[in-house]
C-alpha atoms as a PDB file:
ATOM      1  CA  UNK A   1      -8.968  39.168  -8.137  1.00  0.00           C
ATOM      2  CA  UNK A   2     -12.618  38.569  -8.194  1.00  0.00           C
ATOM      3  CA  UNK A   3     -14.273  37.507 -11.852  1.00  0.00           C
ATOM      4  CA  UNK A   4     -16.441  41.017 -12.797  1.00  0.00           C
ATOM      5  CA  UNK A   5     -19.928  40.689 -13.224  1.00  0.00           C
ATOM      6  CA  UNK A   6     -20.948  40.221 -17.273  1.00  0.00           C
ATOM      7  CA  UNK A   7     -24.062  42.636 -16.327  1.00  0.00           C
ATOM      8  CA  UNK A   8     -22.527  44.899 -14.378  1.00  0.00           C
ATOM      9  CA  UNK A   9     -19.747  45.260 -18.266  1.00  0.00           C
ATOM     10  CA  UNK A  10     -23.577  45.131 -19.986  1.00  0.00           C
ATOM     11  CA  UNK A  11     -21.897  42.173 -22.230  1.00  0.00           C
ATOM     12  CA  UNK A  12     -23.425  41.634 -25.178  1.00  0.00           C
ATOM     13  CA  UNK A  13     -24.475  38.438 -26.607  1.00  0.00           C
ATOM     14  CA  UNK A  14     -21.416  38.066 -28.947  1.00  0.00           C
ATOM     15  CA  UNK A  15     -19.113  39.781 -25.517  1.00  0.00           C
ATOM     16  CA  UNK A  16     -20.682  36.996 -23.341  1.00  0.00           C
ATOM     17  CA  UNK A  17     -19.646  34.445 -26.435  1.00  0.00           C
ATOM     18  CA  UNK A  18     -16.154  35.722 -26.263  1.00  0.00           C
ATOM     19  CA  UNK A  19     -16.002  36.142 -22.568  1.00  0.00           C
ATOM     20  CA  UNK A  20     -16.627  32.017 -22.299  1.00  0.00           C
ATOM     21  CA  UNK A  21     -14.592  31.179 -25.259  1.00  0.00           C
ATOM     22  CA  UNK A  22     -11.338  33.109 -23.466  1.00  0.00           C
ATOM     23  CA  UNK A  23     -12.209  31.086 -19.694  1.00  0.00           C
ATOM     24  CA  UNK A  24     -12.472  27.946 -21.906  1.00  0.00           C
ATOM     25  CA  UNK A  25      -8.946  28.974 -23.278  1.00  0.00           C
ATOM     26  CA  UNK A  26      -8.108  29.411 -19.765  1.00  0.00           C
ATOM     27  CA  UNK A  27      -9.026  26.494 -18.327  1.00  0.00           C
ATOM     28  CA  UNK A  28      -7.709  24.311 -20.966  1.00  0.00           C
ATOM     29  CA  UNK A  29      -4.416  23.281 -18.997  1.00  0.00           C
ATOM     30  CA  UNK A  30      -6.420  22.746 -16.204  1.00  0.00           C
ATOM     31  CA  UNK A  31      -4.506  20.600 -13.315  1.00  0.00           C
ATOM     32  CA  UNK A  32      -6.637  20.811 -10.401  1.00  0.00           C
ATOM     33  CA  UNK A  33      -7.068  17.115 -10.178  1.00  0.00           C
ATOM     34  CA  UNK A  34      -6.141  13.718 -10.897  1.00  0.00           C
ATOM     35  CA  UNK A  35      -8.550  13.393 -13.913  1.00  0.00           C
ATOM     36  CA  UNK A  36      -6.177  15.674 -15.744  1.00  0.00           C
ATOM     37  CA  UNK A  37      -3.661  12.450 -16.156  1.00  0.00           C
ATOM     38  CA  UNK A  38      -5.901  10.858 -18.374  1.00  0.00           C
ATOM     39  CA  UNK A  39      -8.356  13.122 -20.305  1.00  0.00           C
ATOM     40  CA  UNK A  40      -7.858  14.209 -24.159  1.00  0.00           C
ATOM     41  CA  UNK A  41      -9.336  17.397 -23.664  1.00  0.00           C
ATOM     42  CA  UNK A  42     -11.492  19.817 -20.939  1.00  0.00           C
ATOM     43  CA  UNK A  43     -14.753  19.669 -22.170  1.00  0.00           C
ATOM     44  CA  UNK A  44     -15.976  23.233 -21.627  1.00  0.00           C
ATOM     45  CA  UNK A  45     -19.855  23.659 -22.841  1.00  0.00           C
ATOM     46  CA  UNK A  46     -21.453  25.133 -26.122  1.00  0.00           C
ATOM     47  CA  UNK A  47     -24.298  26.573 -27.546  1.00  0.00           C
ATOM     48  CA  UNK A  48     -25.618  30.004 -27.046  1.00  0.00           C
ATOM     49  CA  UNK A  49     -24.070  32.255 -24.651  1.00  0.00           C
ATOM     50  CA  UNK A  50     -27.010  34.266 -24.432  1.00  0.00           C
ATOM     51  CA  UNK A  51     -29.461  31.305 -23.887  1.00  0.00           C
ATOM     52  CA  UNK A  52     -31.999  31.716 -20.989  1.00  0.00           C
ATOM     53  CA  UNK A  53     -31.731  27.698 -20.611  1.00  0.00           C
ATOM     54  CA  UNK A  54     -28.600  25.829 -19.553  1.00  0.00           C
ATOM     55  CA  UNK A  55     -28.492  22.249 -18.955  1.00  0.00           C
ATOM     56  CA  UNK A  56     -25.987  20.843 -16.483  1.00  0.00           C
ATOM     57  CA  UNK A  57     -24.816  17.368 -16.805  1.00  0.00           C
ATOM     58  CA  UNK A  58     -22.260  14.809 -14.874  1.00  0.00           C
ATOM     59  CA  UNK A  59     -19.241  14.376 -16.653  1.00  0.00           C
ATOM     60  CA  UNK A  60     -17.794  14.178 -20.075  1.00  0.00           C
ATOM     61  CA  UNK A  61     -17.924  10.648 -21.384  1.00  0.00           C
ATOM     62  CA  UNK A  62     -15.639   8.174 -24.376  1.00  0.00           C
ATOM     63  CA  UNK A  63     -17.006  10.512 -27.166  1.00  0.00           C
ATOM     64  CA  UNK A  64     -16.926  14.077 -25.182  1.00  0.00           C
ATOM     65  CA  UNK A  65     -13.266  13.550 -24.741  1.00  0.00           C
ATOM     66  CA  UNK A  66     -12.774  12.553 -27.995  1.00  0.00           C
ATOM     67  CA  UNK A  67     -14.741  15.438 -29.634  1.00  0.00           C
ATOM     68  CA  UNK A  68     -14.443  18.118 -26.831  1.00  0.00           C
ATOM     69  CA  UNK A  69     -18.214  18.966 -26.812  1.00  0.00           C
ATOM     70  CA  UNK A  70     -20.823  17.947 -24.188  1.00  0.00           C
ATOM     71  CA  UNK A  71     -23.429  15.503 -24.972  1.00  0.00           C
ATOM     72  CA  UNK A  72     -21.903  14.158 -28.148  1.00  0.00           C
ATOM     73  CA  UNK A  73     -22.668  10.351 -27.794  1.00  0.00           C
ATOM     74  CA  UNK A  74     -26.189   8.647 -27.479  1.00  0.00           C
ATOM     75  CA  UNK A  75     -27.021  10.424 -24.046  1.00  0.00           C
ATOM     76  CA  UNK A  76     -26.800  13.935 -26.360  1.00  0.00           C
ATOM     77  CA  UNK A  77     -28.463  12.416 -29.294  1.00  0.00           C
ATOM     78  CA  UNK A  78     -31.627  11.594 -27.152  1.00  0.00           C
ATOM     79  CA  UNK A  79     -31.190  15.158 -25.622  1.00  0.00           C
ATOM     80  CA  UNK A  80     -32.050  16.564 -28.818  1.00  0.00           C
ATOM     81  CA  UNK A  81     -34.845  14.863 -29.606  1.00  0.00           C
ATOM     82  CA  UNK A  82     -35.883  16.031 -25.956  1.00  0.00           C
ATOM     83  CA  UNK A  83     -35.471  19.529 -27.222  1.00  0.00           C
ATOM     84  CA  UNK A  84     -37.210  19.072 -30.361  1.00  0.00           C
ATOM     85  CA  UNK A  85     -40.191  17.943 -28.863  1.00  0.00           C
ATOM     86  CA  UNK A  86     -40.699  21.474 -27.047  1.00  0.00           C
ATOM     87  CA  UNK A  87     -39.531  23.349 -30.329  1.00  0.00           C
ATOM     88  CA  UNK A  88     -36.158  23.672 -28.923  1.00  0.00           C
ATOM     89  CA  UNK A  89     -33.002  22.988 -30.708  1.00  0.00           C
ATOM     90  CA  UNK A  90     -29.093  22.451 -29.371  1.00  0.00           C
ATOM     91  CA  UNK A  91     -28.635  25.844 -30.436  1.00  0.00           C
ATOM     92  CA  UNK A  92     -31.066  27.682 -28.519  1.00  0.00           C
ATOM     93  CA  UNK A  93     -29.699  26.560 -24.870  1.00  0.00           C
ATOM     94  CA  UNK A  94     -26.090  26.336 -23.457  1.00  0.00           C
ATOM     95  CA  UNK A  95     -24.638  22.605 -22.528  1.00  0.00           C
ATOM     96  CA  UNK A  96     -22.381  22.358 -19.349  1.00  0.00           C
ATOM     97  CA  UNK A  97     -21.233  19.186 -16.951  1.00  0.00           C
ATOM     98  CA  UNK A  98     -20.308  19.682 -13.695  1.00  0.00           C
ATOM     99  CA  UNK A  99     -17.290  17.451 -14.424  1.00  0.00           C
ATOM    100  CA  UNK A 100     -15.014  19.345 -17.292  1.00  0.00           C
ATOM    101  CA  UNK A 101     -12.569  16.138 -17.399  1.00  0.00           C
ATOM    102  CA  UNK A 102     -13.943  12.278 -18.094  1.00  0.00           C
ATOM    103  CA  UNK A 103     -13.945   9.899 -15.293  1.00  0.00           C
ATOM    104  CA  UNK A 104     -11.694   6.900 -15.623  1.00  0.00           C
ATOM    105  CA  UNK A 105     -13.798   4.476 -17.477  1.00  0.00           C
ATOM    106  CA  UNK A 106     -16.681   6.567 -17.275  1.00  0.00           C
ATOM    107  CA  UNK A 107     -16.419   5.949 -13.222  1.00  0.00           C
ATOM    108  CA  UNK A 108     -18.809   8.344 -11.152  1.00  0.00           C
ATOM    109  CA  UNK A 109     -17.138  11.870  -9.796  1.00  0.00           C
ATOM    110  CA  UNK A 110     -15.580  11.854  -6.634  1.00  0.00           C
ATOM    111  CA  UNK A 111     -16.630  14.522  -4.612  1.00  0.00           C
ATOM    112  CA  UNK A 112     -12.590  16.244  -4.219  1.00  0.00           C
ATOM    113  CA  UNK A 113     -13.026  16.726  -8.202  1.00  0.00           C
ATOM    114  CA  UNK A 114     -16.294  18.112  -7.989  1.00  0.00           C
ATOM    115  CA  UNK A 115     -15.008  20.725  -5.587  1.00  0.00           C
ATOM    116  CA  UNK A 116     -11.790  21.339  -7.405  1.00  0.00           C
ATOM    117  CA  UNK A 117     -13.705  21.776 -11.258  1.00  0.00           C
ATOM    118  CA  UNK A 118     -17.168  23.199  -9.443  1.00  0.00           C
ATOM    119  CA  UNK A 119     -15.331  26.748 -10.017  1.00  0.00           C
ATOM    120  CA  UNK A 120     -15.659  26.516 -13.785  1.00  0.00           C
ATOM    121  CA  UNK A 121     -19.230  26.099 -13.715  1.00  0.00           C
ATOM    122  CA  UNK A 122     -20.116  28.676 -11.381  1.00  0.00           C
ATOM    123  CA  UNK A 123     -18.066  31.396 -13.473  1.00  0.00           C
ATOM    124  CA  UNK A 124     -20.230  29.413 -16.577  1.00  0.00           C
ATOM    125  CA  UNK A 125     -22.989  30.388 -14.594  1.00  0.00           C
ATOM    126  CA  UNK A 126     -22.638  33.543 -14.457  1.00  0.00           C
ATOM    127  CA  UNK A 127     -21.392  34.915 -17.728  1.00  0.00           C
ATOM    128  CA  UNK A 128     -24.739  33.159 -19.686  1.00  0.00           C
ATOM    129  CA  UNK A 129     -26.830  34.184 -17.108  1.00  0.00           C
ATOM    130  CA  UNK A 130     -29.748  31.958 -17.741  1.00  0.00           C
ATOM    131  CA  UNK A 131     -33.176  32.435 -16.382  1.00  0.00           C
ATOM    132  CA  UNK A 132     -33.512  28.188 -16.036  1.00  0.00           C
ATOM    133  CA  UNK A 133     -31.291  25.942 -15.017  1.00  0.00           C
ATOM    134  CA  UNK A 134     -31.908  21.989 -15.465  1.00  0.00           C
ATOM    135  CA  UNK A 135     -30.012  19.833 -14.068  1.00  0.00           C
ATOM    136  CA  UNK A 136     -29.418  16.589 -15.058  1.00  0.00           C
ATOM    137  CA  UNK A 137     -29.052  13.679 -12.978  1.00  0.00           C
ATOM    138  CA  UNK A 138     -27.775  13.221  -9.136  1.00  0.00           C
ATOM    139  CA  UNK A 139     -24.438  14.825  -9.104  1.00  0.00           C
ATOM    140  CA  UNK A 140     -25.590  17.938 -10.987  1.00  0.00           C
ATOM    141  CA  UNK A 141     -28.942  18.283  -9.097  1.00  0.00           C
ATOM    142  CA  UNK A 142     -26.948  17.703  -5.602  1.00  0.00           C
ATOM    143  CA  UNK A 143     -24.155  20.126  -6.435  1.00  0.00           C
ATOM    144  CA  UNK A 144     -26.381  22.792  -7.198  1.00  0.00           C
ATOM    145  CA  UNK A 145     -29.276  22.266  -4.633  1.00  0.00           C
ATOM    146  CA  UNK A 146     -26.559  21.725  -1.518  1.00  0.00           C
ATOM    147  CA  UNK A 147     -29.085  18.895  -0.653  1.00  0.00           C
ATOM    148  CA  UNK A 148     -28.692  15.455  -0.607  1.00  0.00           C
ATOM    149  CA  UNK A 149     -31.892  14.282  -2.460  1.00  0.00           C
ATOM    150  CA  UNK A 150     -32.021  11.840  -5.437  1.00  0.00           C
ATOM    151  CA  UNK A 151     -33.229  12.779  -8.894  1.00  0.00           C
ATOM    152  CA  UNK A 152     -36.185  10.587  -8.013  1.00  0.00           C
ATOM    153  CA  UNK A 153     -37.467  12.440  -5.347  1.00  0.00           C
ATOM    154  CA  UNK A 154     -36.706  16.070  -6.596  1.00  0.00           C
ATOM    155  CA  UNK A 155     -37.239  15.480 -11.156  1.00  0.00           C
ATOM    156  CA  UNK A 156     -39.815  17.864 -12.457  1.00  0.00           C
ATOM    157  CA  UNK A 157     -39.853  19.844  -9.263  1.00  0.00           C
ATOM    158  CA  UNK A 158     -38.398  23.534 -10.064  1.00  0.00           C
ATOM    159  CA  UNK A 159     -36.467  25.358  -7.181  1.00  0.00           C
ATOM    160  CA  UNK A 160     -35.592  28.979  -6.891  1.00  0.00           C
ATOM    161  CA  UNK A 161     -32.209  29.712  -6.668  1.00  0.00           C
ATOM    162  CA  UNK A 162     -29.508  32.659  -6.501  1.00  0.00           C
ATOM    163  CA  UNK A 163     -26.480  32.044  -8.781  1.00  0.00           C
ATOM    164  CA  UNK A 164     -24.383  34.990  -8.875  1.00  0.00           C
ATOM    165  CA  UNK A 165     -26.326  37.487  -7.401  1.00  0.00           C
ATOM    166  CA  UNK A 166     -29.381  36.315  -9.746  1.00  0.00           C
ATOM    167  CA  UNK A 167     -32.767  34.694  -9.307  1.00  0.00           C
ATOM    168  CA  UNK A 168     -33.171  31.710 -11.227  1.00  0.00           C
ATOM    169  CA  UNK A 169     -34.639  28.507 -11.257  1.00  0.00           C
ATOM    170  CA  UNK A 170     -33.380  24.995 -11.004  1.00  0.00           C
ATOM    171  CA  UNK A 171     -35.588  22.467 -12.650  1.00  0.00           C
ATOM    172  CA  UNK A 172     -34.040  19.036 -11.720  1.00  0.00           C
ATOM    173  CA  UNK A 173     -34.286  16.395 -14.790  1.00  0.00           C
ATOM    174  CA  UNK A 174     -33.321  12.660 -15.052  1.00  0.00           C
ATOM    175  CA  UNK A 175     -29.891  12.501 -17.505  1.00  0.00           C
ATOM    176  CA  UNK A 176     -30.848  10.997 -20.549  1.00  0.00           C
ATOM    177  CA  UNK A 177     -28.904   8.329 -20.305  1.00  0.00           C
ATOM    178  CA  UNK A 178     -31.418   6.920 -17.784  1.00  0.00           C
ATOM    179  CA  UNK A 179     -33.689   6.302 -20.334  1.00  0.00           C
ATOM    180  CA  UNK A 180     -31.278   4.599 -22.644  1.00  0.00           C
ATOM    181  CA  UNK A 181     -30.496   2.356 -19.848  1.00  0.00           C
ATOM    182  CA  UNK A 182     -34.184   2.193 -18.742  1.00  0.00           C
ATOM    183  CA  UNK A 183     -36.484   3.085 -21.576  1.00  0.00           C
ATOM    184  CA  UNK A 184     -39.415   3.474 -19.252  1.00  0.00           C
ATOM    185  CA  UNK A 185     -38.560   6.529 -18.323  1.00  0.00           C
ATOM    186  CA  UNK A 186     -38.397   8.323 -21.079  1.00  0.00           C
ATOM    187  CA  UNK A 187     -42.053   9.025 -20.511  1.00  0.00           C
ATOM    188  CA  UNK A 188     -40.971  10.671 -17.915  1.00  0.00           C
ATOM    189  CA  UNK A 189     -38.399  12.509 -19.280  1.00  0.00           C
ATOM    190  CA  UNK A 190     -40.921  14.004 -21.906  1.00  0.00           C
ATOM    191  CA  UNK A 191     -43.203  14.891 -19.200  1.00  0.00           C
ATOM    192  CA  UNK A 192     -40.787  17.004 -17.392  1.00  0.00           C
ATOM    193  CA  UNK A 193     -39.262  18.634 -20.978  1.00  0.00           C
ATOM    194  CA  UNK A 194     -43.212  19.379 -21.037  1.00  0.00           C
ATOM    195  CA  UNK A 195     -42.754  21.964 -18.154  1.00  0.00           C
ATOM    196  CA  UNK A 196     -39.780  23.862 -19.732  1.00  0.00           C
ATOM    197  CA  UNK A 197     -41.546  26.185 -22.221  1.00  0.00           C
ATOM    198  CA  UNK A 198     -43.601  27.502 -19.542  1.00  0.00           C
ATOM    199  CA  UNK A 199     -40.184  28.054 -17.444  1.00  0.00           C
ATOM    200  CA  UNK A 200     -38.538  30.259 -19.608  1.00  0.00           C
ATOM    201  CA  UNK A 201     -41.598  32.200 -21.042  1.00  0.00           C
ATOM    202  CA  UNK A 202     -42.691  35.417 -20.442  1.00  0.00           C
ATOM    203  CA  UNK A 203     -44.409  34.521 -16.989  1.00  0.00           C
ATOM    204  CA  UNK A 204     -42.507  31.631 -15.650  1.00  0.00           C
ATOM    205  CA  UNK A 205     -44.131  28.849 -14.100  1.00  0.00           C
ATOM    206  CA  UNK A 206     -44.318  29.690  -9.971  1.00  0.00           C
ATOM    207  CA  UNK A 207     -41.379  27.019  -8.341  1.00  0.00           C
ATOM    208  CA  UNK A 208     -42.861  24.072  -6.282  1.00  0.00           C
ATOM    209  CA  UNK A 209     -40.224  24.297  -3.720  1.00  0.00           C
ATOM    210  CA  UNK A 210     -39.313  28.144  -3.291  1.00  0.00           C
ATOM    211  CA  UNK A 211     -36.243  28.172  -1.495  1.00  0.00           C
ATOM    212  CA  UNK A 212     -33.055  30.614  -1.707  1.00  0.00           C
ATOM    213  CA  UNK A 213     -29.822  28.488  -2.522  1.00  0.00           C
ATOM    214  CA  UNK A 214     -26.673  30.723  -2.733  1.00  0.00           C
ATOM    215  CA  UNK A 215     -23.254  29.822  -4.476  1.00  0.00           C
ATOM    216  CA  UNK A 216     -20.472  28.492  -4.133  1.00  0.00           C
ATOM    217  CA  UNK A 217     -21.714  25.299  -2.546  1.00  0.00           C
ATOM    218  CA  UNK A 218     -18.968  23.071  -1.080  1.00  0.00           C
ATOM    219  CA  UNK A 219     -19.222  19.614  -2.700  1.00  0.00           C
ATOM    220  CA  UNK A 220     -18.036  18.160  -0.190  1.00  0.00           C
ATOM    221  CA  UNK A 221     -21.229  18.660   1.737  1.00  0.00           C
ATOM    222  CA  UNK A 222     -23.397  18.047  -1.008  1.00  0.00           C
ATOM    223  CA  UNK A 223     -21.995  15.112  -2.526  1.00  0.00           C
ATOM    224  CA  UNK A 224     -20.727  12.687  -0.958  1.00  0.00           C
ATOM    225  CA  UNK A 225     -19.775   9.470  -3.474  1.00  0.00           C
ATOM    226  CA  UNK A 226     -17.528   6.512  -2.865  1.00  0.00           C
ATOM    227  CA  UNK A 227     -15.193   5.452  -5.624  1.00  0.00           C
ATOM    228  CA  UNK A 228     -16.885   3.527  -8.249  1.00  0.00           C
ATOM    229  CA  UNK A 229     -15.947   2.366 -11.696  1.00  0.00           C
ATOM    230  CA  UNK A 230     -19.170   2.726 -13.204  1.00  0.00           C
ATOM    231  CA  UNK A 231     -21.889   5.646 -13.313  1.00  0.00           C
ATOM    232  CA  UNK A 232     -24.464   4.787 -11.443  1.00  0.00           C
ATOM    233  CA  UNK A 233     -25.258   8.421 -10.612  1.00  0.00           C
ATOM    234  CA  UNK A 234     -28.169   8.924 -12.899  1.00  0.00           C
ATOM    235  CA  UNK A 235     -31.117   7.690 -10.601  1.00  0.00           C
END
C-alpha cells in the first residue's frame, strides 16, 4: 500500500515528529543490502520535523554509526558553524544522508545501495516537507537532480524540483568535509550558506536553473560509482 500523504492527514508538527520517529522504528532492521552486515545502527536523520530546510548528505561515517545521528563527527561540527553564520542552528533544519548504513571503511556508495536505501529518503522527504533542499556533495546532488553533474559545476546553483507532489528547491552545496580536507573552500562554502536565508524566506530567491525533476529517480541512472575504499565523492 502506498505511504499517505502527511498534508493530505494535515499532520501537525509534533504528528510529522511521530510519523518519522515510527518509519525510523521501521526501518531499523533494515536488510536491503550488504551494508547491513556491518553497520551498528541505521542512521535515520534528526532535527525538526517541521523544518522548511533539510540537508542531505552521503553516508553515515565511524562516529554516525557509533552515535546513530547524522553529522556527528568533524564534517557535522563544521556544519554548525555553517549554520550559525546565517543565524541558523542544528535545531532549526532536518539532517538526512542518502546512505542510512556506513560504507565499509568509509568507502563511497555503490549505486545498488543507493537504489535499495533511496526509498527511505524519499518517504523522509515527504513527511518534513521542506520548502529547500541542500544537498551535499556528489552522490546526494546526483541522486536527487537525476543528472550526472559534479558538485563543482552545479554548488550554489538552486534547482526547482517536485518531491512528492511538491515544489521545492534543490540548492546543491559542497559536504563539509571538503573543506576539512581542502580548507580553501570553505570560502566557498560560506558563500553559498550566504544564499540560504533568502531561500527559505518569505519570497524565495528565483532558481538559476528552473527545471521540473520528479521522484523516485533510479540511481542507477544517476549514479554511477565504481567500488572504492575511500570517499572521494565530495568534489
Amino acid at each position: 500500500m502506498a505511504a499517505a500523504d502527511p498534508a493530505s492527514l494535515g499532520l501537525t508538527p509534533a504528528g510529522r515528529r511521530s510519523a518519522l520517529e515510527a518509519y525510523a522504528t521501521e526501518i531499523a532492521p533494515c536488510a536491503r543490502c550488504r551494508l547491513a552486515e556491518g553497520r551498528t545502527q541505521v542512521v535515520f536523520g534528526t532535527g525538526d520535523p517541521d523544518a522548511n530546510l533539510m540537508f542531505i548528505g552521503e553516508a553515515p561515517g565511524f562516529h554516525e554509526d557509533k552515535q546513530g545521528f547524522p553529522f556527528v563527527g568533524q564534517a557535522g561540527k563544521l556544519l554548525d558553524k555553517l549554520l550559525g553564520g546565517i543565524g541558523l542552528a542544528r535545531e532549526d533544519v532536518y539532517i538526512a544522508n542518502v546512505i542510512k548504513c556506513r560504507p565499509p571503511g568509509n568507502r563511497d556508495p555503490q549505486a545498488d545501495e543507493i537504489e535499495a536505501c533511496e526509498a527511505h529518503l524519499f518517504r523522509q522527504l515527504e513527511l518534513v516537507e521542506p520548502r529547500l533542499v541542500a544537498t551535499l556533495g556528489n552522490f546526494a546532488t546526483k541522486l536527487l537532480t537525476g543528472k550526472p553533474h559534479g558538485i563543482t559545476r552545479v554548488h550554489g546553483r538552486p534547482q526547482e524540483a517536485t518531491v512528492g507532489g511538491r515544489t521545492v528547491t534543490l540548492y546543491p552545496l559542497y559536504h563539509p568535509a571538503a573543506a576539512l580536507y581542502t580548507p580553501a573552500m570553505l570560502r566557498t562554502l560560506e558563500e553559498d550558506f550566504a544564499g540560504i536565508p533568502a531561500l527559505i524566506g518569505e519570497e524565495p530567491a528565483p532558481a538559476a536553473a528552473a527545471e521540473v525533476i520528479r521522484f523516485p529517480v533510479s540511481a542507477a541512472s544517476a549514479v554511477a560509482t565504481p567500488p572504492q575504499q575511500q570517499q572521494l565523492g565530495l568534489f
